[in-house]
PDB file of N, CA and C in Angstrom:
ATOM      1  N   UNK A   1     -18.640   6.674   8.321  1.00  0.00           N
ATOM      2  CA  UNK A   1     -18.761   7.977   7.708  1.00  0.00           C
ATOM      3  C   UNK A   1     -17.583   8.871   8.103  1.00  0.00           C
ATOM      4  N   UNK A   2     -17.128   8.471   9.394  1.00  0.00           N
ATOM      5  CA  UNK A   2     -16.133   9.605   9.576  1.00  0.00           C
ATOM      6  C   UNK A   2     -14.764   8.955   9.034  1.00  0.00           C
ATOM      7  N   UNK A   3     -14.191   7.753   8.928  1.00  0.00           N
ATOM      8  CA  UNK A   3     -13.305   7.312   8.196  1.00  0.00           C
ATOM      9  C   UNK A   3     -13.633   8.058   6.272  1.00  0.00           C
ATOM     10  N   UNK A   4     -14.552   8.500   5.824  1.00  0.00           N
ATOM     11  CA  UNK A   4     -14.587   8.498   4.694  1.00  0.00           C
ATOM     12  C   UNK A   4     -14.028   9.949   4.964  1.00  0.00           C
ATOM     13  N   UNK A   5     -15.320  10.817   5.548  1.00  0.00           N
ATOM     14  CA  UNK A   5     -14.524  12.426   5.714  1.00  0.00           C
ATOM     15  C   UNK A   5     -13.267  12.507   5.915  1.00  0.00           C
ATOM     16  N   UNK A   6     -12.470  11.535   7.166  1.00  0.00           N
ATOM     17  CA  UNK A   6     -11.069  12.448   6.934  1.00  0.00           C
ATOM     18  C   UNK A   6     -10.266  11.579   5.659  1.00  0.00           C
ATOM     19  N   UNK A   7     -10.910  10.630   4.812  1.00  0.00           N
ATOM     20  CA  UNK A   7     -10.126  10.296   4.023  1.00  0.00           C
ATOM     21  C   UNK A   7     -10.253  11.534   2.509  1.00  0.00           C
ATOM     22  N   UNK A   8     -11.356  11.563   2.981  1.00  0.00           N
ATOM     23  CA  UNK A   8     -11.791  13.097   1.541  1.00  0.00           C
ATOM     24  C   UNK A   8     -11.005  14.201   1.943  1.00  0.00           C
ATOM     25  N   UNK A   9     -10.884  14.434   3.535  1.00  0.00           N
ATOM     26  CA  UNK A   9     -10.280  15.727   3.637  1.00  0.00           C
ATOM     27  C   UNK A   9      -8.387  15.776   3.065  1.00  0.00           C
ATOM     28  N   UNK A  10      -8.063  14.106   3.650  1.00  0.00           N
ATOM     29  CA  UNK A  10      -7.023  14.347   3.524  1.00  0.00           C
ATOM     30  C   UNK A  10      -6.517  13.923   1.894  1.00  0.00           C
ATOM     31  N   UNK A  11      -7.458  13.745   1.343  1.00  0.00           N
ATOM     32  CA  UNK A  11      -7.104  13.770  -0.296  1.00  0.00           C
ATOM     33  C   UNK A  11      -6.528  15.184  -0.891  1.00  0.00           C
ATOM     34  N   UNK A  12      -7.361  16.567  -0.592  1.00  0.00           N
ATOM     35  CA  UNK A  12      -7.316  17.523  -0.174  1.00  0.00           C
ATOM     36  C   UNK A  12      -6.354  18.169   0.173  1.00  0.00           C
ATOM     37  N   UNK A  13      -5.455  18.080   0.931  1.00  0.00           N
ATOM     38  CA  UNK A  13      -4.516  18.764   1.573  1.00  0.00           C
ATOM     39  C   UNK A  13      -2.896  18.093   0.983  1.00  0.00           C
ATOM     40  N   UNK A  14      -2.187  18.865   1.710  1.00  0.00           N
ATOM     41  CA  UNK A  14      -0.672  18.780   0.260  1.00  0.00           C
ATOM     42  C   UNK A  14       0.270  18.581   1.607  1.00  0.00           C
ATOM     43  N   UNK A  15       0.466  17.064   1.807  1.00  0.00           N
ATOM     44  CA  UNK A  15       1.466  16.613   3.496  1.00  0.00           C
ATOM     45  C   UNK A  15       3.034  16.336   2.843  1.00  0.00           C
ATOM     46  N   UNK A  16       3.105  16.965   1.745  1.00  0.00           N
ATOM     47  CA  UNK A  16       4.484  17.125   0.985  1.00  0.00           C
ATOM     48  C   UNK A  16       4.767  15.005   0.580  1.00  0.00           C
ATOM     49  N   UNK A  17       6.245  14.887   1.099  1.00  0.00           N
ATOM     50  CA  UNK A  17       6.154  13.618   0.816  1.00  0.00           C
ATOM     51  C   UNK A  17       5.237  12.559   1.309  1.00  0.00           C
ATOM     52  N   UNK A  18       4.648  12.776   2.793  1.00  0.00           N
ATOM     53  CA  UNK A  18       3.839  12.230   3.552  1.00  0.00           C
ATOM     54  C   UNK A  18       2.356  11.767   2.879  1.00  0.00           C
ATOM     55  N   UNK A  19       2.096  12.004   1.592  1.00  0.00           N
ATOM     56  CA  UNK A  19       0.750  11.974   1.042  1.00  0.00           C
ATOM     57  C   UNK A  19       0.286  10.303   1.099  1.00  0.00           C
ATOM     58  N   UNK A  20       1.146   9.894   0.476  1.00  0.00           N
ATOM     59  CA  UNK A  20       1.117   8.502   0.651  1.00  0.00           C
ATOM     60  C   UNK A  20       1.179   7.770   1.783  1.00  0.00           C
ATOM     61  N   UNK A  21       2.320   8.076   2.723  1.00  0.00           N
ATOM     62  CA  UNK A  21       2.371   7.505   4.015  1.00  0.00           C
ATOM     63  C   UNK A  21       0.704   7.822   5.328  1.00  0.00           C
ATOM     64  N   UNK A  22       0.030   9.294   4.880  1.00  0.00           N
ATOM     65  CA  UNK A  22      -1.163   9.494   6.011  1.00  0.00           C
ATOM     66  C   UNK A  22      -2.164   8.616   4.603  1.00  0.00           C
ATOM     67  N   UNK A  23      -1.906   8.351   3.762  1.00  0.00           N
ATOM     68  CA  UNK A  23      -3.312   7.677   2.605  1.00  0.00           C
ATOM     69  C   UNK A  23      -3.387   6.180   3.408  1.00  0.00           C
ATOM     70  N   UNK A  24      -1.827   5.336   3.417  1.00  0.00           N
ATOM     71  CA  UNK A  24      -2.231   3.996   3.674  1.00  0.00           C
ATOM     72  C   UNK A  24      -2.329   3.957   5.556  1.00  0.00           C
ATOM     73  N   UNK A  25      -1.898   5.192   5.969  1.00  0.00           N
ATOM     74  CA  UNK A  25      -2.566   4.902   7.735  1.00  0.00           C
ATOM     75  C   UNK A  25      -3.861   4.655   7.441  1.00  0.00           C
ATOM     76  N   UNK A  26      -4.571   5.684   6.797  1.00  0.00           N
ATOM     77  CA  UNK A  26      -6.406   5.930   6.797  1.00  0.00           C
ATOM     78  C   UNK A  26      -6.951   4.317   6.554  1.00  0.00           C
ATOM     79  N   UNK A  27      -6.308   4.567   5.382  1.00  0.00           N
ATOM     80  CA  UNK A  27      -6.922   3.170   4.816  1.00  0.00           C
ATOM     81  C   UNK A  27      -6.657   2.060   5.564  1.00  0.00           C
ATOM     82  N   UNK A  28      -5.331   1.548   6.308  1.00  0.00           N
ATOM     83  CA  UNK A  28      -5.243   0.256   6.891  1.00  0.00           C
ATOM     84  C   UNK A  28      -6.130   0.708   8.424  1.00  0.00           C
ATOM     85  N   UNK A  29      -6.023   1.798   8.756  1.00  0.00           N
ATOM     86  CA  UNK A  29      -7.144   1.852  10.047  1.00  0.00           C
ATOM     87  C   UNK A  29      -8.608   1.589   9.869  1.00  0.00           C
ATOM     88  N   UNK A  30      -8.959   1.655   8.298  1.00  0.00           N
ATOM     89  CA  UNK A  30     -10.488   1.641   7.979  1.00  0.00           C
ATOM     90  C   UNK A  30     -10.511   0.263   7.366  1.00  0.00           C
ATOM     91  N   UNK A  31      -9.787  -0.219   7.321  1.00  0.00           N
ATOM     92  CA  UNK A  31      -9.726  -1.788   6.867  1.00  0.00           C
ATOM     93  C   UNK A  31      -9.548  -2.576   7.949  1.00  0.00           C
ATOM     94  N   UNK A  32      -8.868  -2.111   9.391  1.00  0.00           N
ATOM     95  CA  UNK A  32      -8.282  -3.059  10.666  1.00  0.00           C
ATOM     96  C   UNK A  32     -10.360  -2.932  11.045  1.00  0.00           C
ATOM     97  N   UNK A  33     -10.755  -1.468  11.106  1.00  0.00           N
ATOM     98  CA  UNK A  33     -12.115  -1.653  11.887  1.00  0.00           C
ATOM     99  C   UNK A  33     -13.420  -2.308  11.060  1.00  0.00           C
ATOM    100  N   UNK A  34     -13.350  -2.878   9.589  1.00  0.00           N
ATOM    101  CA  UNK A  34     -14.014  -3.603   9.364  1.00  0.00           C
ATOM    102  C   UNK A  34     -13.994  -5.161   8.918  1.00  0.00           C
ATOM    103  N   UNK A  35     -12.416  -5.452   9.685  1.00  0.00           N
ATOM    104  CA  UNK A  35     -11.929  -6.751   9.876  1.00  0.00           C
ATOM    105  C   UNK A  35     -12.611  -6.837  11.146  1.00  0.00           C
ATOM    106  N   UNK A  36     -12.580  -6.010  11.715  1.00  0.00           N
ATOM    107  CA  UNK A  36     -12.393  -6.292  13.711  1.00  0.00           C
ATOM    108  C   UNK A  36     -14.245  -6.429  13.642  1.00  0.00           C
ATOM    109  N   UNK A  37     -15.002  -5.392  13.360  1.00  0.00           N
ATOM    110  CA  UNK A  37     -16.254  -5.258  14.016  1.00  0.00           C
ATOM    111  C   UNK A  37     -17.225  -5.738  13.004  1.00  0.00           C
ATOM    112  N   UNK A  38     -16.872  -4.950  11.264  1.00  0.00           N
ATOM    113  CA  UNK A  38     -18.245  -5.468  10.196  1.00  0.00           C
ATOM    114  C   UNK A  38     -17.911  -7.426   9.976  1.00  0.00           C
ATOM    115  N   UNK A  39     -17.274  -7.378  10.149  1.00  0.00           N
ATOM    116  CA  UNK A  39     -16.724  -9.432  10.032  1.00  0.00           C
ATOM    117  C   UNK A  39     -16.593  -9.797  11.359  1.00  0.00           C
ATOM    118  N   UNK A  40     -16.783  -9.370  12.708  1.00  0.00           N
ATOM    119  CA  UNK A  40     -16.679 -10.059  13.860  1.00  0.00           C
ATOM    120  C   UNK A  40     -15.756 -10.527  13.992  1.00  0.00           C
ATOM    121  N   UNK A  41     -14.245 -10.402  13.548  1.00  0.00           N
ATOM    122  CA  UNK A  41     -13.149 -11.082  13.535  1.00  0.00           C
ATOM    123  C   UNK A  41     -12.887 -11.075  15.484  1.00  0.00           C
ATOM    124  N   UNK A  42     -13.781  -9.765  15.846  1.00  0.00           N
ATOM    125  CA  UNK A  42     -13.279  -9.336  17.543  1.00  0.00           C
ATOM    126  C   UNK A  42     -13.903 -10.241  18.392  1.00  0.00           C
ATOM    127  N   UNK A  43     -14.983 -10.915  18.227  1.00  0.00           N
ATOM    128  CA  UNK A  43     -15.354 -11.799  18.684  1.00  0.00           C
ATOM    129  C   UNK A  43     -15.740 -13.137  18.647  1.00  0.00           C
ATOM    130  N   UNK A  44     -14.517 -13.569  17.373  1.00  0.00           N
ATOM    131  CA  UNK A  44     -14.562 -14.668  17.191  1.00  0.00           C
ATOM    132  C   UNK A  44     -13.513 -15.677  17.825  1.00  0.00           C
ATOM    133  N   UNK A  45     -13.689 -17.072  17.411  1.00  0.00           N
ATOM    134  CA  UNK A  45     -13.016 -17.876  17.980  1.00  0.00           C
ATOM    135  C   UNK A  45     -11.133 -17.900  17.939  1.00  0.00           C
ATOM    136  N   UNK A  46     -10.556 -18.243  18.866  1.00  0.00           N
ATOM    137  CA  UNK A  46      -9.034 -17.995  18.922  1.00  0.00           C
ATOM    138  C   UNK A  46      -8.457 -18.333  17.778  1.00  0.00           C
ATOM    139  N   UNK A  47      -9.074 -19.751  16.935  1.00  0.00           N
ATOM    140  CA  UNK A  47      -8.533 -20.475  15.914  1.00  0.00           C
ATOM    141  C   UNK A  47      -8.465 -19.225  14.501  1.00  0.00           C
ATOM    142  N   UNK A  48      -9.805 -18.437  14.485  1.00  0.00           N
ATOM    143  CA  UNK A  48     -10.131 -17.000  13.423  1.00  0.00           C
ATOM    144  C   UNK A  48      -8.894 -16.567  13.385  1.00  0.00           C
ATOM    145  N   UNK A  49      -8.952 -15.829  15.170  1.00  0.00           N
ATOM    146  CA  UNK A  49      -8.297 -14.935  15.178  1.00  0.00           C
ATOM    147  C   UNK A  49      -6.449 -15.048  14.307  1.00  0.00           C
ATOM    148  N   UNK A  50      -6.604 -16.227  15.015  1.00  0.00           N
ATOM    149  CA  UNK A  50      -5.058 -17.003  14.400  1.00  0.00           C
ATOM    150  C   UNK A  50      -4.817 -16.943  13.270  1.00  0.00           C
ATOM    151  N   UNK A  51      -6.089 -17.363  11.978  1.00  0.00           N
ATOM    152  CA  UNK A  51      -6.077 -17.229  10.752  1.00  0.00           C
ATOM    153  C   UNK A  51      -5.380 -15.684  10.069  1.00  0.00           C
ATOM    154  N   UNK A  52      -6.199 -15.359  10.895  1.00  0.00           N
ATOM    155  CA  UNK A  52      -6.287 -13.311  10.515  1.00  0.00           C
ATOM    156  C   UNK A  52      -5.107 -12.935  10.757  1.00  0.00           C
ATOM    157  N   UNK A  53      -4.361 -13.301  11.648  1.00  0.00           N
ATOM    158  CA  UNK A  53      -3.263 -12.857  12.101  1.00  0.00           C
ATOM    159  C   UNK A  53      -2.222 -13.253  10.955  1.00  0.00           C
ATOM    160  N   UNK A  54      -1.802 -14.679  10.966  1.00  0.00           N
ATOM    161  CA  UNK A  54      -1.090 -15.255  10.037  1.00  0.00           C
ATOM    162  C   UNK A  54      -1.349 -15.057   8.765  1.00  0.00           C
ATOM    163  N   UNK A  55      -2.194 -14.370   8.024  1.00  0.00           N
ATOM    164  CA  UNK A  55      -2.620 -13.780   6.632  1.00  0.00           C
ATOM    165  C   UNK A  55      -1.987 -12.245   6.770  1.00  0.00           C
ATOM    166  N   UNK A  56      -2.303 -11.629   7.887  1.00  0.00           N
ATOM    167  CA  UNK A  56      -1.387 -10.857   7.894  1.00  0.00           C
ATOM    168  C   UNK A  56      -0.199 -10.514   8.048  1.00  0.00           C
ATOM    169  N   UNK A  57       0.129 -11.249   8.308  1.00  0.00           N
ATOM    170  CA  UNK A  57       1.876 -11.895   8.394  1.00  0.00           C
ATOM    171  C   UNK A  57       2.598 -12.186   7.042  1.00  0.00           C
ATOM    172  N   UNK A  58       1.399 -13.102   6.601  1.00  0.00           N
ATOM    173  CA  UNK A  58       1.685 -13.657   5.094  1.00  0.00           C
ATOM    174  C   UNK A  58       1.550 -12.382   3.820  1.00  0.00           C
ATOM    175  N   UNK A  59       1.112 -11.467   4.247  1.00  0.00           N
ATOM    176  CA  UNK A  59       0.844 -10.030   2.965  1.00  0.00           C
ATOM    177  C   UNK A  59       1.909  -9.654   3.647  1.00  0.00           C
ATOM    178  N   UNK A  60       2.660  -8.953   4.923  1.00  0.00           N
ATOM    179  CA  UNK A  60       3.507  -8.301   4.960  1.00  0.00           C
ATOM    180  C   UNK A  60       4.957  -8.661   4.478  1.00  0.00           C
ATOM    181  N   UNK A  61       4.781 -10.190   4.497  1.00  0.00           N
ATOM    182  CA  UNK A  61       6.581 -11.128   3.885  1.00  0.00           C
ATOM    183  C   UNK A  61       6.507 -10.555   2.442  1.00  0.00           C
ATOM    184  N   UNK A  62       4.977 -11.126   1.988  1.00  0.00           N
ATOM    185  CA  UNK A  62       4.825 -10.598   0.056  1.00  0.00           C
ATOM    186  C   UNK A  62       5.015  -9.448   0.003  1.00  0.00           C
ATOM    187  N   UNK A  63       4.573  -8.566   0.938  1.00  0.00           N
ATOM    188  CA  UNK A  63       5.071  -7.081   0.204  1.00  0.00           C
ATOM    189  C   UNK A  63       6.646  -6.583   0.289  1.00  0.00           C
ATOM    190  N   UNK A  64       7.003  -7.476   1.738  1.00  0.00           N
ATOM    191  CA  UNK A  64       8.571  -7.022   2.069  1.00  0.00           C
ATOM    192  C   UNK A  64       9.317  -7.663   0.743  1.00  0.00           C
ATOM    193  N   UNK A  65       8.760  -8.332   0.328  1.00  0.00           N
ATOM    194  CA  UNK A  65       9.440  -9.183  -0.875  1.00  0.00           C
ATOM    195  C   UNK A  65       9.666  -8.417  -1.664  1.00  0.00           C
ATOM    196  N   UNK A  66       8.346  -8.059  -2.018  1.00  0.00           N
ATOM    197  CA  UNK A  66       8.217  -7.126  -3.624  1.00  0.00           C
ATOM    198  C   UNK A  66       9.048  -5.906  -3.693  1.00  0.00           C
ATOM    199  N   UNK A  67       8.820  -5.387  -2.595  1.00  0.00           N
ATOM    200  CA  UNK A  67       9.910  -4.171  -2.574  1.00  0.00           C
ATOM    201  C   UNK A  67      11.114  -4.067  -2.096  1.00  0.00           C
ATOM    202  N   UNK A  68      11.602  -5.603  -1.466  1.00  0.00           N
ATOM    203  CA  UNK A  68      12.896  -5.608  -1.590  1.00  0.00           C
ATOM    204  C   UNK A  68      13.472  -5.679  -2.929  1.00  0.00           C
ATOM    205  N   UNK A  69      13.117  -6.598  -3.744  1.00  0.00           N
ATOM    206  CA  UNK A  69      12.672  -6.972  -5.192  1.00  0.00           C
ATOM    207  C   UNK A  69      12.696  -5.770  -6.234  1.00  0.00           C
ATOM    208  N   UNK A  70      12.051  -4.935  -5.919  1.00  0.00           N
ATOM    209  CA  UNK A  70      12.166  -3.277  -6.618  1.00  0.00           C
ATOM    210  C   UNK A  70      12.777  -2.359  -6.606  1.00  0.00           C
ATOM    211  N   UNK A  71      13.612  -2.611  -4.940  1.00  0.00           N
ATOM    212  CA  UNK A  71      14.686  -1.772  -4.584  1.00  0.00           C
ATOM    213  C   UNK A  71      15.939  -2.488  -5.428  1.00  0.00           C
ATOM    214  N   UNK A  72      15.943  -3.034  -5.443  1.00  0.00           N
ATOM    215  CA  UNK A  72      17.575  -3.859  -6.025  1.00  0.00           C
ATOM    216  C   UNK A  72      17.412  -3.789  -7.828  1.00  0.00           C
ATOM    217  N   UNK A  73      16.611  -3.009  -8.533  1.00  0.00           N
ATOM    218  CA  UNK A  73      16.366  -2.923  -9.865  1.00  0.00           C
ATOM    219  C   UNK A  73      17.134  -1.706  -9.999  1.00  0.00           C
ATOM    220  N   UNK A  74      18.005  -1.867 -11.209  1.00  0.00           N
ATOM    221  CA  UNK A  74      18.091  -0.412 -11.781  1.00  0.00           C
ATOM    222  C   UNK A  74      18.184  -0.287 -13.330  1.00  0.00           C
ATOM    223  N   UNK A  75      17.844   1.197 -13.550  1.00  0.00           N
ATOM    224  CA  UNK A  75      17.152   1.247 -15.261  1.00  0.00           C
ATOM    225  C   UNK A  75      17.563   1.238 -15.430  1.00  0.00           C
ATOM    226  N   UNK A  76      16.927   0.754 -17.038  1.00  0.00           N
ATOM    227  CA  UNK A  76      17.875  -0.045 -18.311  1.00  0.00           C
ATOM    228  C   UNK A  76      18.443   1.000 -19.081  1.00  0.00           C
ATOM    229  N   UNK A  77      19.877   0.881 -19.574  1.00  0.00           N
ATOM    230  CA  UNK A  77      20.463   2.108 -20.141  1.00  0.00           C
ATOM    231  C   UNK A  77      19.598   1.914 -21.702  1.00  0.00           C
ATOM    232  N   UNK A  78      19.138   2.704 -22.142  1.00  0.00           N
ATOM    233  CA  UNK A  78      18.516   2.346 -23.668  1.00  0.00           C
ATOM    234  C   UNK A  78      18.723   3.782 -24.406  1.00  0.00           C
ATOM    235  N   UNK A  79      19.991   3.702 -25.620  1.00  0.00           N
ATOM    236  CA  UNK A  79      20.504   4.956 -25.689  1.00  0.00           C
ATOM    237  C   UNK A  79      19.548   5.259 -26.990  1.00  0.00           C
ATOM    238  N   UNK A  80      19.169   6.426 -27.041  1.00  0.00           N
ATOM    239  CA  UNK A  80      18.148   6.690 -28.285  1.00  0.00           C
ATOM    240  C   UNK A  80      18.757   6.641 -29.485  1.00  0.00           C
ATOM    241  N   UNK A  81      17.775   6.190 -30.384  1.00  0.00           N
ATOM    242  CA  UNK A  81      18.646   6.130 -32.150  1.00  0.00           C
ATOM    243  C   UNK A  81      18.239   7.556 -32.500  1.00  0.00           C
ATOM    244  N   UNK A  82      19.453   7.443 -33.678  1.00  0.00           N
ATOM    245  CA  UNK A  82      20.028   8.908 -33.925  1.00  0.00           C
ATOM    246  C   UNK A  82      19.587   8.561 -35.504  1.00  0.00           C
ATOM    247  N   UNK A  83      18.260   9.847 -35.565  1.00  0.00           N
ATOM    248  CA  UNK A  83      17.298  10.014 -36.919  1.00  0.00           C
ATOM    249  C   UNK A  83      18.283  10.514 -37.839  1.00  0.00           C
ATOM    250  N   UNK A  84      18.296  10.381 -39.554  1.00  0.00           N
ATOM    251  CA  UNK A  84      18.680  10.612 -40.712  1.00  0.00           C
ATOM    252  C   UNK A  84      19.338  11.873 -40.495  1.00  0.00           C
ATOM    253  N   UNK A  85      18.525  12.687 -39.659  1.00  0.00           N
ATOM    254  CA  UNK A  85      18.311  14.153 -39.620  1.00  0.00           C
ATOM    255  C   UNK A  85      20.174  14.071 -39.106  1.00  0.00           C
ATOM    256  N   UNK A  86      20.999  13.613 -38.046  1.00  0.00           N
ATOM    257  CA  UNK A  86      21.705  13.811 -37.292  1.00  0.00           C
ATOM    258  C   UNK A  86      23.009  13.543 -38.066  1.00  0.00           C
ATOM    259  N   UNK A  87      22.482  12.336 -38.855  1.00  0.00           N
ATOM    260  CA  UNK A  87      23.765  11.566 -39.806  1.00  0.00           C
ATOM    261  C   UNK A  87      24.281  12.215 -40.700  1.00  0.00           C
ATOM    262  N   UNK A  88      23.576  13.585 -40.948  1.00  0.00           N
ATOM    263  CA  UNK A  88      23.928  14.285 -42.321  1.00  0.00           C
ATOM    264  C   UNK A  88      25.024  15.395 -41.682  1.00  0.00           C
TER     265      UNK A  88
END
């Protein structure tokens, strides 16, 4: 419940560019504590833990990917057509 409040509060409030950067803290902190405690990942066997770990390893390469991948794009020049109206 209290992960939800400060995620409502901070929907709420205006952290300039930061909106995004305090959205995915909330969220990956409210996602680490129901990996860790609602799935028992905290008291499971070393071999789990290993799994969990290396999946998370494996999303952070895919995302470093994708947005290396997105950074190196740039828009397409697409020059607008010029209506009847212009030709006259």
């Amino acid at each position: 419940m209290l992960g939800t409040g400060i995620t409502v509060w901070a929907a709420f409030q205006n952290f300039a560019q930061f909106n995004i950067v305090i959205a995915l803290g909330i969220a990956t902190t409210k996602a680490t504590l129901v990996v860790l405690y609602f799935m028992h990942a905290r008291y499971s066997s070393k071999r789990t833990q290993l799994v969990i770990v290396c999946s998370v390893f494996w999303l952070a390469i895919m995302l470093a990917l994708t947005l290396s991948d997105y950074q190196t794009r740039h828009a397409e020049y697409r020059p607008v057509p010029r209506s009847a109206a212009y030709n006259a």
